[in-house]
PDB file of N, CA and C in Angstrom:
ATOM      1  N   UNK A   1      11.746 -21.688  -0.109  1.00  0.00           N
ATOM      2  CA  UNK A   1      10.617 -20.940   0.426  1.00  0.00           C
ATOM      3  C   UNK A   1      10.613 -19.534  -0.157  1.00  0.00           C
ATOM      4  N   UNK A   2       9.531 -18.713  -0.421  1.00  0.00           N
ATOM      5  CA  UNK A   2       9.346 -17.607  -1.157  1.00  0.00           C
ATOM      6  C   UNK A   2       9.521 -16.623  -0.375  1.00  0.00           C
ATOM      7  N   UNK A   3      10.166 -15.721  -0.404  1.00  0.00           N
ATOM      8  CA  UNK A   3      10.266 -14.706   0.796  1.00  0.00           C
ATOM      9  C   UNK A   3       9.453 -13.230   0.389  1.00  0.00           C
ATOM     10  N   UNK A   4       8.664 -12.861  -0.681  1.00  0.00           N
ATOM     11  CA  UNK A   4       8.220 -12.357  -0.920  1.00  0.00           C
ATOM     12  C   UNK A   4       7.148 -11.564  -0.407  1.00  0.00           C
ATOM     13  N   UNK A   5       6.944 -10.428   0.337  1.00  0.00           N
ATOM     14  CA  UNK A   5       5.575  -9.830   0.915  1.00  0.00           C
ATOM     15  C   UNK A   5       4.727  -9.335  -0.232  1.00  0.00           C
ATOM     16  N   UNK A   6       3.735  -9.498   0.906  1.00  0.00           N
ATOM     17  CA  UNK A   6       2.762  -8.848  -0.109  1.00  0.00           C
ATOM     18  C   UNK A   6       1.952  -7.410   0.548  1.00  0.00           C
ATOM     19  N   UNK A   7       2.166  -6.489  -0.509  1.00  0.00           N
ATOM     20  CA  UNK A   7       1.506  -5.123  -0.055  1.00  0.00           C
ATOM     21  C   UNK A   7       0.232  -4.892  -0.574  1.00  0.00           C
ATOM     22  N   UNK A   8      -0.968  -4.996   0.338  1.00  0.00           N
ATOM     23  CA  UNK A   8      -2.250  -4.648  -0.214  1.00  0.00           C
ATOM     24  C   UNK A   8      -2.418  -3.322  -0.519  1.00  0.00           C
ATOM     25  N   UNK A   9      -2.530  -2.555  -1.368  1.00  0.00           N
ATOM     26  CA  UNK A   9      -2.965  -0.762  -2.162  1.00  0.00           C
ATOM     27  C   UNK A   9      -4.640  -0.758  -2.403  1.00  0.00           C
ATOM     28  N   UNK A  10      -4.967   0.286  -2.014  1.00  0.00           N
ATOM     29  CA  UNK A  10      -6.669   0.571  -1.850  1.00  0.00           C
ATOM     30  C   UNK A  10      -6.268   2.041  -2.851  1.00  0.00           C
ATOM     31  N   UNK A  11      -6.396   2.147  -3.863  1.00  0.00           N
ATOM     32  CA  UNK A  11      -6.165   3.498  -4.520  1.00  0.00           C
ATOM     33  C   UNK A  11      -7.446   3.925  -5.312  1.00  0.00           C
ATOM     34  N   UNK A  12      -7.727   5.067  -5.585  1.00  0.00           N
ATOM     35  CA  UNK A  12      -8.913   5.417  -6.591  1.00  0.00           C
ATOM     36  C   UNK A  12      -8.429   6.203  -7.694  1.00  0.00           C
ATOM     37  N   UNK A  13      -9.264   6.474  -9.084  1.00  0.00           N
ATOM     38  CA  UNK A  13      -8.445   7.060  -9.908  1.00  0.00           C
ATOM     39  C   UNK A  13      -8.560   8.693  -9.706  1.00  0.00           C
ATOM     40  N   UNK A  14      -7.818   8.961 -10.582  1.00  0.00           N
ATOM     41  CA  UNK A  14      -8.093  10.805 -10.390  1.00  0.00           C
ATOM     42  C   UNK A  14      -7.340  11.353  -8.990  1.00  0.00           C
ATOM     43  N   UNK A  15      -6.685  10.932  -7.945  1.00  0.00           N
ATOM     44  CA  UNK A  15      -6.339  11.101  -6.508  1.00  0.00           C
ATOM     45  C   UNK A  15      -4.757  10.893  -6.808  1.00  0.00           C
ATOM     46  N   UNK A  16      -4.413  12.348  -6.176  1.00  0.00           N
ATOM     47  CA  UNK A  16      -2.774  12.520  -6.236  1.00  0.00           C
ATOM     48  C   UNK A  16      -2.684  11.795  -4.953  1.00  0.00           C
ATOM     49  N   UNK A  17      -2.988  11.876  -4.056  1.00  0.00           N
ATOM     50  CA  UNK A  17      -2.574  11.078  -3.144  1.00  0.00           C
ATOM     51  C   UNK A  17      -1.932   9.252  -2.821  1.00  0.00           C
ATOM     52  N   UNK A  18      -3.046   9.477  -4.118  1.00  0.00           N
ATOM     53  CA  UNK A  18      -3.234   7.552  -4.148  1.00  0.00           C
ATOM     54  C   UNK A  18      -1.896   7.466  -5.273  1.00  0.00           C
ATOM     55  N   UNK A  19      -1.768   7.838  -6.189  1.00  0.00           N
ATOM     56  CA  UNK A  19      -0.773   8.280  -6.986  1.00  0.00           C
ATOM     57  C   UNK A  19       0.885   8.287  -6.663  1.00  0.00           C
ATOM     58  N   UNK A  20       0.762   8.973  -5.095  1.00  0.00           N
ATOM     59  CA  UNK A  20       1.979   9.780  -4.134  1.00  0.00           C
ATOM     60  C   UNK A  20       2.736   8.319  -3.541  1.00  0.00           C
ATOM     61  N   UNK A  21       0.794   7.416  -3.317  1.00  0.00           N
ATOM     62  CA  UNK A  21       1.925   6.875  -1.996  1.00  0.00           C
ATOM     63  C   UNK A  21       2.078   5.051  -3.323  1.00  0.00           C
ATOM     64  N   UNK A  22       1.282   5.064  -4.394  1.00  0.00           N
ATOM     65  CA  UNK A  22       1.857   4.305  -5.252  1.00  0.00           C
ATOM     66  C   UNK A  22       3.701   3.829  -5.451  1.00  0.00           C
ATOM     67  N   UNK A  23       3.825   5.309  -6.027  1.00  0.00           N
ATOM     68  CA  UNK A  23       5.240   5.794  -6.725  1.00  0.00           C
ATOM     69  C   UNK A  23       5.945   5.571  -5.317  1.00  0.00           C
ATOM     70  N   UNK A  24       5.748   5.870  -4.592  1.00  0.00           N
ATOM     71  CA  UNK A  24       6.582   5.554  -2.805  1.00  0.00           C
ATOM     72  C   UNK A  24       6.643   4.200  -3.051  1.00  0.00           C
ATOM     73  N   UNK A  25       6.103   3.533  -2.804  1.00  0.00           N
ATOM     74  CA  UNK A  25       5.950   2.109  -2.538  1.00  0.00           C
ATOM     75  C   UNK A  25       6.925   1.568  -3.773  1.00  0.00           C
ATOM     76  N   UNK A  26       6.611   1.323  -4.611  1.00  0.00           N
ATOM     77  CA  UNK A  26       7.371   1.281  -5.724  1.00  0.00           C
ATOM     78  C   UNK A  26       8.687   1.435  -6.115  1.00  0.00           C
ATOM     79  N   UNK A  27       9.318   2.863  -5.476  1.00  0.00           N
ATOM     80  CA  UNK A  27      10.376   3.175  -5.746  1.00  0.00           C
ATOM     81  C   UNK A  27      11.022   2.993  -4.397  1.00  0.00           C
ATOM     82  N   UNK A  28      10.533   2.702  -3.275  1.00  0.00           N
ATOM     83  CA  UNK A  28      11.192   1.839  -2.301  1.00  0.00           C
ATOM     84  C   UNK A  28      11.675   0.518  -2.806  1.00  0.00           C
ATOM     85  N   UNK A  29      10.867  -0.246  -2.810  1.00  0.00           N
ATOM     86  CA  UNK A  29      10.781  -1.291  -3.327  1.00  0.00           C
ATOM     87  C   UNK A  29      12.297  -1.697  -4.276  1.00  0.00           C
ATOM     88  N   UNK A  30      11.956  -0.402  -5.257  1.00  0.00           N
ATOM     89  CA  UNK A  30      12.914  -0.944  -6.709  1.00  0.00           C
ATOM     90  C   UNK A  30      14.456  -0.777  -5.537  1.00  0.00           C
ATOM     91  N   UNK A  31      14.358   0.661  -5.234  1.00  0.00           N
ATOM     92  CA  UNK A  31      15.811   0.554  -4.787  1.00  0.00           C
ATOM     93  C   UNK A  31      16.137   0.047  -3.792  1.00  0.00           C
ATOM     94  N   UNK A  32      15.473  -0.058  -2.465  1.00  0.00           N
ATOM     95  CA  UNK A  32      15.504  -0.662  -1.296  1.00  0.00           C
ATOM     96  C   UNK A  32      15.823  -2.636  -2.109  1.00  0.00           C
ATOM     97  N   UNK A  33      15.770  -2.938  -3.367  1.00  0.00           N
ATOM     98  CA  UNK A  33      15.709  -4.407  -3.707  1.00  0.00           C
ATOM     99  C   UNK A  33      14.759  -5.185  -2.479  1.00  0.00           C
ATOM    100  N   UNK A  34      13.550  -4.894  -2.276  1.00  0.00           N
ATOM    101  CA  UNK A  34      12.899  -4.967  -2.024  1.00  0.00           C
ATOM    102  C   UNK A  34      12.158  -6.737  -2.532  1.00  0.00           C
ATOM    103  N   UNK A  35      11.834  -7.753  -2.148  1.00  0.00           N
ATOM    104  CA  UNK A  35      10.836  -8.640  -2.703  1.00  0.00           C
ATOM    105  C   UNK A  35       9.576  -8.463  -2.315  1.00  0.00           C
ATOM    106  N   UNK A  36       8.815  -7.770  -2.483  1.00  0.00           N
ATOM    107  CA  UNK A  36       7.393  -7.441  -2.540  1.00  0.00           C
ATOM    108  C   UNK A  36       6.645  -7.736  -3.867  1.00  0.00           C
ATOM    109  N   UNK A  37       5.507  -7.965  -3.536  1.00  0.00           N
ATOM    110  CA  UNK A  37       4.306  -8.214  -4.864  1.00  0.00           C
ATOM    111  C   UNK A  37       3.229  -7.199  -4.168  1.00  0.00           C
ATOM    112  N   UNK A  38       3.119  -5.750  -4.889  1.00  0.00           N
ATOM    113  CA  UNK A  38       1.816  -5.068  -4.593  1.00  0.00           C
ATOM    114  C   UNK A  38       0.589  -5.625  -5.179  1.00  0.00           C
ATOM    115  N   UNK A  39      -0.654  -5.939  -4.585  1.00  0.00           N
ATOM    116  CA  UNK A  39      -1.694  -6.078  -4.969  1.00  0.00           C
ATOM    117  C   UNK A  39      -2.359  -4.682  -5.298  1.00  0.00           C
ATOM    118  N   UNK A  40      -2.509  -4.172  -5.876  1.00  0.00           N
ATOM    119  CA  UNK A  40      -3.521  -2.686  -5.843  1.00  0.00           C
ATOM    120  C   UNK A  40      -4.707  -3.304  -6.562  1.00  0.00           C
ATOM    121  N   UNK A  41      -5.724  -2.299  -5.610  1.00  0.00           N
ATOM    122  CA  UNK A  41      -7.116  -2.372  -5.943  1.00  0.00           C
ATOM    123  C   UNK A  41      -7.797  -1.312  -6.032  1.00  0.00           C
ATOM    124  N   UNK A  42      -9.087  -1.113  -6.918  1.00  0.00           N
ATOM    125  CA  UNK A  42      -9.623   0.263  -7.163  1.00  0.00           C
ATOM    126  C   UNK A  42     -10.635   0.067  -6.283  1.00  0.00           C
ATOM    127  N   UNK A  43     -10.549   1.532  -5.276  1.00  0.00           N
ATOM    128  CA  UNK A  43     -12.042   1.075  -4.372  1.00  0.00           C
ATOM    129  C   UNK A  43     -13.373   1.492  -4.648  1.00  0.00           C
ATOM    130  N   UNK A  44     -13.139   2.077  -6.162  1.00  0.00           N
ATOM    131  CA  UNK A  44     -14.357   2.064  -7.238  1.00  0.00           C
ATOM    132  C   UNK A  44     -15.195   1.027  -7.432  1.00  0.00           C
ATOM    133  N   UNK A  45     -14.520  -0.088  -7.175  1.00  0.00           N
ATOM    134  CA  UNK A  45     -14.902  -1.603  -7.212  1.00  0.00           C
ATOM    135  C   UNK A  45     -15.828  -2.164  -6.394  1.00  0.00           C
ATOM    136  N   UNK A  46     -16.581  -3.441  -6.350  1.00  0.00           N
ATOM    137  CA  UNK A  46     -17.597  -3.303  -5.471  1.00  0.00           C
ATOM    138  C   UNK A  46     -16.526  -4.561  -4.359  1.00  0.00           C
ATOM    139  N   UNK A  47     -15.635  -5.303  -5.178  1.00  0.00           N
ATOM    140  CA  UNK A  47     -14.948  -6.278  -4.359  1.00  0.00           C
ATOM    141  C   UNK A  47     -14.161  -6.047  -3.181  1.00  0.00           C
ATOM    142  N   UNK A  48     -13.324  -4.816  -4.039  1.00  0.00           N
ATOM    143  CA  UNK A  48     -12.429  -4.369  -3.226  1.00  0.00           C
ATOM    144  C   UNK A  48     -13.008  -3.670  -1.427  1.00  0.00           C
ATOM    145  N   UNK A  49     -14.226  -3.612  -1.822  1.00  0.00           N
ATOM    146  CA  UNK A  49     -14.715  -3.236  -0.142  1.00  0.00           C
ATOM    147  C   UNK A  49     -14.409  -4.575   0.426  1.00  0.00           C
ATOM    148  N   UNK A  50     -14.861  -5.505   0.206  1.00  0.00           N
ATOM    149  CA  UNK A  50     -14.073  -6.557   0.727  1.00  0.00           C
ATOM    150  C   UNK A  50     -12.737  -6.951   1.548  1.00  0.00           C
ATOM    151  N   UNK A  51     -11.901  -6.247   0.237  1.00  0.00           N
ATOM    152  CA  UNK A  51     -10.714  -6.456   0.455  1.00  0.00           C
ATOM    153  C   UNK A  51      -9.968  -5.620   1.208  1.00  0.00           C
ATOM    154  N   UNK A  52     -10.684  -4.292   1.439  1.00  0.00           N
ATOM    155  CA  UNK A  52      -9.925  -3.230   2.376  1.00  0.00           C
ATOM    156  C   UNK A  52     -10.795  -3.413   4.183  1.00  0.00           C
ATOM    157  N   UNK A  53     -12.136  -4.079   4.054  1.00  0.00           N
ATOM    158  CA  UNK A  53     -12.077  -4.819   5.328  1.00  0.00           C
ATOM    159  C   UNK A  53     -11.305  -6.169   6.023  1.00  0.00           C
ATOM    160  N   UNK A  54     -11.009  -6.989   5.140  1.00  0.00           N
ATOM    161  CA  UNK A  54     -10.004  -7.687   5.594  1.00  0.00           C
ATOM    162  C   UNK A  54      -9.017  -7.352   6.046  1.00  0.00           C
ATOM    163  N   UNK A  55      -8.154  -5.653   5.077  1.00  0.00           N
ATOM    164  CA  UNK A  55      -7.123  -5.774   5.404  1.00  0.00           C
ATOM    165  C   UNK A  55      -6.979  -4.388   6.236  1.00  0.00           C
ATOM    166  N   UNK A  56      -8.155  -4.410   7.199  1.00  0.00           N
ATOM    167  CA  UNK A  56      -8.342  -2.973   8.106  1.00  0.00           C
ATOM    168  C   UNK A  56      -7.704  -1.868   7.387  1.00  0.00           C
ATOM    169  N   UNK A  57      -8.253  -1.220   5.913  1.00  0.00           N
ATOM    170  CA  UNK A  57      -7.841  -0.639   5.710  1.00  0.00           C
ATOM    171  C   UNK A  57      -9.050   0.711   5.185  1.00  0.00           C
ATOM    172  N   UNK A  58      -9.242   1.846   5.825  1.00  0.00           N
ATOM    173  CA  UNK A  58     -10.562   2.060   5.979  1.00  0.00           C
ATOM    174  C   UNK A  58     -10.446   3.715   5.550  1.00  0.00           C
ATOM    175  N   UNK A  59      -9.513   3.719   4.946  1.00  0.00           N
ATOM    176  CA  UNK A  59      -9.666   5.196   4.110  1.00  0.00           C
ATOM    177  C   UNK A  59      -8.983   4.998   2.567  1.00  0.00           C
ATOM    178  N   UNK A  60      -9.071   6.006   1.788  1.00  0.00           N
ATOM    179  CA  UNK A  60      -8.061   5.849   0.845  1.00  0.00           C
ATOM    180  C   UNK A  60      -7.037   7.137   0.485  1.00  0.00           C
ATOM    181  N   UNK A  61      -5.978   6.792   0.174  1.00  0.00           N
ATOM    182  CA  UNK A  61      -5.172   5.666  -0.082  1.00  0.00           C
ATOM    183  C   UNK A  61      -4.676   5.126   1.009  1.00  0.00           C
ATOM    184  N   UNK A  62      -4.997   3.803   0.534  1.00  0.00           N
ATOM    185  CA  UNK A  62      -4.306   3.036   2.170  1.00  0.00           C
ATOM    186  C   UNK A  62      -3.689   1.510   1.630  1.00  0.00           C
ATOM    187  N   UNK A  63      -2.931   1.493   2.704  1.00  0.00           N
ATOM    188  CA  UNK A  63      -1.774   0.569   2.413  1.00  0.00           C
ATOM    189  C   UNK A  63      -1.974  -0.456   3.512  1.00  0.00           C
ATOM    190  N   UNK A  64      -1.135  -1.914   3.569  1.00  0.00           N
ATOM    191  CA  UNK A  64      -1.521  -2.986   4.404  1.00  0.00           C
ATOM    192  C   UNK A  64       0.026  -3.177   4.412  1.00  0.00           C
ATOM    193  N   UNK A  65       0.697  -3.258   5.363  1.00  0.00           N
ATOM    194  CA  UNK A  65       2.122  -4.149   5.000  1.00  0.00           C
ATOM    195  C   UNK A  65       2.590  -4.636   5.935  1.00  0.00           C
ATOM    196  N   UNK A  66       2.360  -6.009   5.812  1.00  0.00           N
ATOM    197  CA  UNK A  66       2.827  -6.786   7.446  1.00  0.00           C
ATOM    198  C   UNK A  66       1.956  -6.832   8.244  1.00  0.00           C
ATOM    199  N   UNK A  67       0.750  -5.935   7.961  1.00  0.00           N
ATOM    200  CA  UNK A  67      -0.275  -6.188   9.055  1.00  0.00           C
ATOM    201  C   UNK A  67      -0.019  -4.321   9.723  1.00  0.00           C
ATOM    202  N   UNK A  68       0.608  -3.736   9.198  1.00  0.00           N
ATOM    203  CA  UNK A  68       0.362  -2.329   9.355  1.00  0.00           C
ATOM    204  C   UNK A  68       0.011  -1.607   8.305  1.00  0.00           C
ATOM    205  N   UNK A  69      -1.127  -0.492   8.604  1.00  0.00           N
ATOM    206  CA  UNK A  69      -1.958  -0.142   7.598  1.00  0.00           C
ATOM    207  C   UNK A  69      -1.321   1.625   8.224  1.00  0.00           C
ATOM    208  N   UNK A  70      -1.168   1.844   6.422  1.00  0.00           N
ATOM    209  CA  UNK A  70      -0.969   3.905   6.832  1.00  0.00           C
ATOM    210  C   UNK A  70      -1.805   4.083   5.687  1.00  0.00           C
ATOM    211  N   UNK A  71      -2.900   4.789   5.891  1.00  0.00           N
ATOM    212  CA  UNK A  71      -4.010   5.229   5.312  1.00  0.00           C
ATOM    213  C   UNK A  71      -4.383   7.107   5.312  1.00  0.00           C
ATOM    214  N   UNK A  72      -5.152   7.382   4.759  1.00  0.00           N
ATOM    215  CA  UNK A  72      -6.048   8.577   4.759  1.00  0.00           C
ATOM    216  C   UNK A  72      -5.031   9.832   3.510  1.00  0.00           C
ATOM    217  N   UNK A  73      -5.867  10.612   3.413  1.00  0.00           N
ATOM    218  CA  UNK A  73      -5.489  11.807   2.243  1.00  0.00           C
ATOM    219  C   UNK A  73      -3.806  12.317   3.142  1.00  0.00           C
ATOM    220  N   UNK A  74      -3.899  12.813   4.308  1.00  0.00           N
ATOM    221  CA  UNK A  74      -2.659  12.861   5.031  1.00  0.00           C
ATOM    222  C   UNK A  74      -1.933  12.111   5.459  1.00  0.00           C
ATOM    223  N   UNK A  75      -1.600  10.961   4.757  1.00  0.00           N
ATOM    224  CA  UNK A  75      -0.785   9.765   5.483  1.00  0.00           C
ATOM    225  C   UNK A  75       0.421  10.315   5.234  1.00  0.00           C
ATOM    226  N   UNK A  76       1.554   9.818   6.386  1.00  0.00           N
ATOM    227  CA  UNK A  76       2.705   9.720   6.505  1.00  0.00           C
ATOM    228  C   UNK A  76       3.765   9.682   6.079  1.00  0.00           C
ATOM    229  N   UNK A  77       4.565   9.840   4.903  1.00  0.00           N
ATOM    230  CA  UNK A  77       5.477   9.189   3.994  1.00  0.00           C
ATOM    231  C   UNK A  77       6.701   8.697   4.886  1.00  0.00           C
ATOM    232  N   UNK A  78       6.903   9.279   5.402  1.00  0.00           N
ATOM    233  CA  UNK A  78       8.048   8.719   6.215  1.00  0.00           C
ATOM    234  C   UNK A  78       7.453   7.094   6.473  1.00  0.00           C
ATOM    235  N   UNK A  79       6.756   7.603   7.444  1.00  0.00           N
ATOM    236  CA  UNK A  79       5.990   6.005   8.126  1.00  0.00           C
ATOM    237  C   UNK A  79       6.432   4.802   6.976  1.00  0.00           C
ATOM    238  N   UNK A  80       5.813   5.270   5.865  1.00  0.00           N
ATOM    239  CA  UNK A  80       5.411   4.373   4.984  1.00  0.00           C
ATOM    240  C   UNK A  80       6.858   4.276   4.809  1.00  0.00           C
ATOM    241  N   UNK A  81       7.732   5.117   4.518  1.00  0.00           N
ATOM    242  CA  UNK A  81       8.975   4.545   4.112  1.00  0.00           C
ATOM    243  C   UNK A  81       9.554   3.338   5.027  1.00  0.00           C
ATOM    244  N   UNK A  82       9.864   3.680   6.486  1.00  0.00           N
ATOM    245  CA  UNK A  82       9.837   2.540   7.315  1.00  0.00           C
ATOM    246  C   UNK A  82       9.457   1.942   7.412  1.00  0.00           C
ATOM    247  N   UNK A  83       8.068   1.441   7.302  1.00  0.00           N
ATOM    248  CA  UNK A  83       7.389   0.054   6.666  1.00  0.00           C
ATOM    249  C   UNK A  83       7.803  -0.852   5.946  1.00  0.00           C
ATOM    250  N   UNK A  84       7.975   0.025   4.699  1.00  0.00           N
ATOM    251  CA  UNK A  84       8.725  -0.733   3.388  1.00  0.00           C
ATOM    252  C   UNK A  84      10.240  -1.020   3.910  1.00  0.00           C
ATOM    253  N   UNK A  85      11.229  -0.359   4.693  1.00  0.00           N
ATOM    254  CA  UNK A  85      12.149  -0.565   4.510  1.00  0.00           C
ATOM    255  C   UNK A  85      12.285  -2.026   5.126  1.00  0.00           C
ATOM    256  N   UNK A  86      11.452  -1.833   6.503  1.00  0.00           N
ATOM    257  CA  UNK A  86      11.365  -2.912   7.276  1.00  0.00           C
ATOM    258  C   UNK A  86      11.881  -4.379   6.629  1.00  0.00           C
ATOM    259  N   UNK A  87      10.469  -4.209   5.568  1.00  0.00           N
ATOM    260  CA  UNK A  87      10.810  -5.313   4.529  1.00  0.00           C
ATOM    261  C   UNK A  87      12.287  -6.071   4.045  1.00  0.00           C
ATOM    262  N   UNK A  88      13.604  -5.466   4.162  1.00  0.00           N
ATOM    263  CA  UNK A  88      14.568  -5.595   3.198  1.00  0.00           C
ATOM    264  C   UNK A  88      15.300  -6.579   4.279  1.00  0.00           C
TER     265      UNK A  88
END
Protein backbone atom coordinates (compact mmCIF):
# COMPACT_ATOMS: atom_id res chain seq x y z
CA UNK A 1 0.00 0.00 0.00
CA UNK A 2 1.37 3.55 -0.87
CA UNK A 3 1.74 5.65 2.05
CA UNK A 4 2.32 8.70 0.33
CA UNK A 5 0.26 12.17 1.01
CA UNK A 6 -0.61 14.38 -1.06
CA UNK A 7 -0.16 18.25 -0.55
CA UNK A 8 -2.41 20.46 -2.66
CA UNK A 9 -0.24 24.23 -3.32
CA UNK A 10 -2.45 27.17 -4.77
CA UNK A 11 0.67 29.52 -5.59
CA UNK A 12 0.86 32.54 -8.12
CA UNK A 13 3.92 33.79 -9.85
CA UNK A 14 5.80 36.92 -8.83
CA UNK A 15 4.55 36.31 -4.79
CA UNK A 16 7.27 35.86 -2.10
CA UNK A 17 4.88 34.47 -0.10
CA UNK A 18 3.84 31.69 -2.35
CA UNK A 19 7.59 31.19 -2.87
CA UNK A 20 8.11 31.17 1.33
CA UNK A 21 5.65 28.62 2.01
CA UNK A 22 6.81 26.42 -1.32
CA UNK A 23 10.57 26.14 -0.04
CA UNK A 24 8.83 25.25 3.63
CA UNK A 25 7.01 22.52 2.38
CA UNK A 26 9.74 21.14 0.51
CA UNK A 27 12.44 21.38 2.80
CA UNK A 28 10.27 19.78 5.46
CA UNK A 29 9.55 17.24 3.46
CA UNK A 30 13.30 16.56 2.22
CA UNK A 31 14.53 16.48 5.80
CA UNK A 32 11.61 15.52 7.89
CA UNK A 33 11.99 12.16 4.99
CA UNK A 34 8.81 12.98 4.49
CA UNK A 35 6.56 10.74 1.64
CA UNK A 36 4.58 13.43 0.18
CA UNK A 37 3.75 14.24 -3.59
CA UNK A 38 3.02 18.19 -3.80
CA UNK A 39 0.55 18.98 -6.41
CA UNK A 40 1.10 22.84 -7.04
CA UNK A 41 -1.13 24.83 -9.06
CA UNK A 42 -1.08 28.35 -10.58
CA UNK A 43 -4.23 30.19 -9.59
CA UNK A 44 -3.56 32.19 -12.77
CA UNK A 45 -5.25 29.22 -14.22
CA UNK A 46 -8.79 28.99 -14.97
CA UNK A 47 -8.80 25.11 -13.56
CA UNK A 48 -7.17 25.57 -10.66
CA UNK A 49 -10.31 27.63 -9.26
CA UNK A 50 -11.62 24.40 -9.29
CA UNK A 51 -9.16 22.89 -7.55
CA UNK A 52 -8.73 25.33 -4.62
CA UNK A 53 -12.66 24.93 -4.11
CA UNK A 54 -12.47 21.42 -3.63
CA UNK A 55 -9.73 21.73 -1.53
CA UNK A 56 -11.31 24.75 0.71
CA UNK A 57 -8.59 26.59 -0.09
CA UNK A 58 -9.63 30.26 -0.58
CA UNK A 59 -6.69 32.60 -0.49
CA UNK A 60 -3.26 32.44 -1.85
CA UNK A 61 -0.78 30.92 -0.97
CA UNK A 62 -2.61 28.17 0.40
CA UNK A 63 -1.94 24.80 1.25
CA UNK A 64 -4.34 21.53 1.78
CA UNK A 65 -2.70 18.77 3.94
CA UNK A 66 -4.76 16.09 5.36
CA UNK A 67 -7.67 18.08 5.01
CA UNK A 68 -6.07 21.17 6.82
CA UNK A 69 -5.70 24.21 4.85
CA UNK A 70 -3.10 27.30 6.12
CA UNK A 71 -3.67 29.93 3.65
CA UNK A 72 -3.49 33.85 3.13
CA UNK A 73 -0.32 36.45 2.56
CA UNK A 74 0.13 36.00 6.62
CA UNK A 75 -0.01 32.38 7.05
CA UNK A 76 1.65 30.67 9.80
CA UNK A 77 4.95 28.91 9.30
CA UNK A 78 5.06 27.25 12.30
CA UNK A 79 1.47 25.83 11.72
CA UNK A 80 2.55 24.70 8.49
CA UNK A 81 5.57 23.16 9.92
CA UNK A 82 3.35 20.96 12.20
CA UNK A 83 1.24 19.94 9.53
CA UNK A 84 3.99 18.64 7.56
CA UNK A 85 5.62 17.15 10.41
CA UNK A 86 2.46 15.44 11.32
CA UNK A 87 3.02 13.61 8.16
CA UNK A 88 6.30 11.59 9.20
Amino acid sequence: MDNTHKIILILTDSCKECDRMKQTIQSVIRFGNIKAEVLAYNFDDAETIDVAIAYEIDDVPGCNINGTVIEGKYYNTKALVRELEKLS
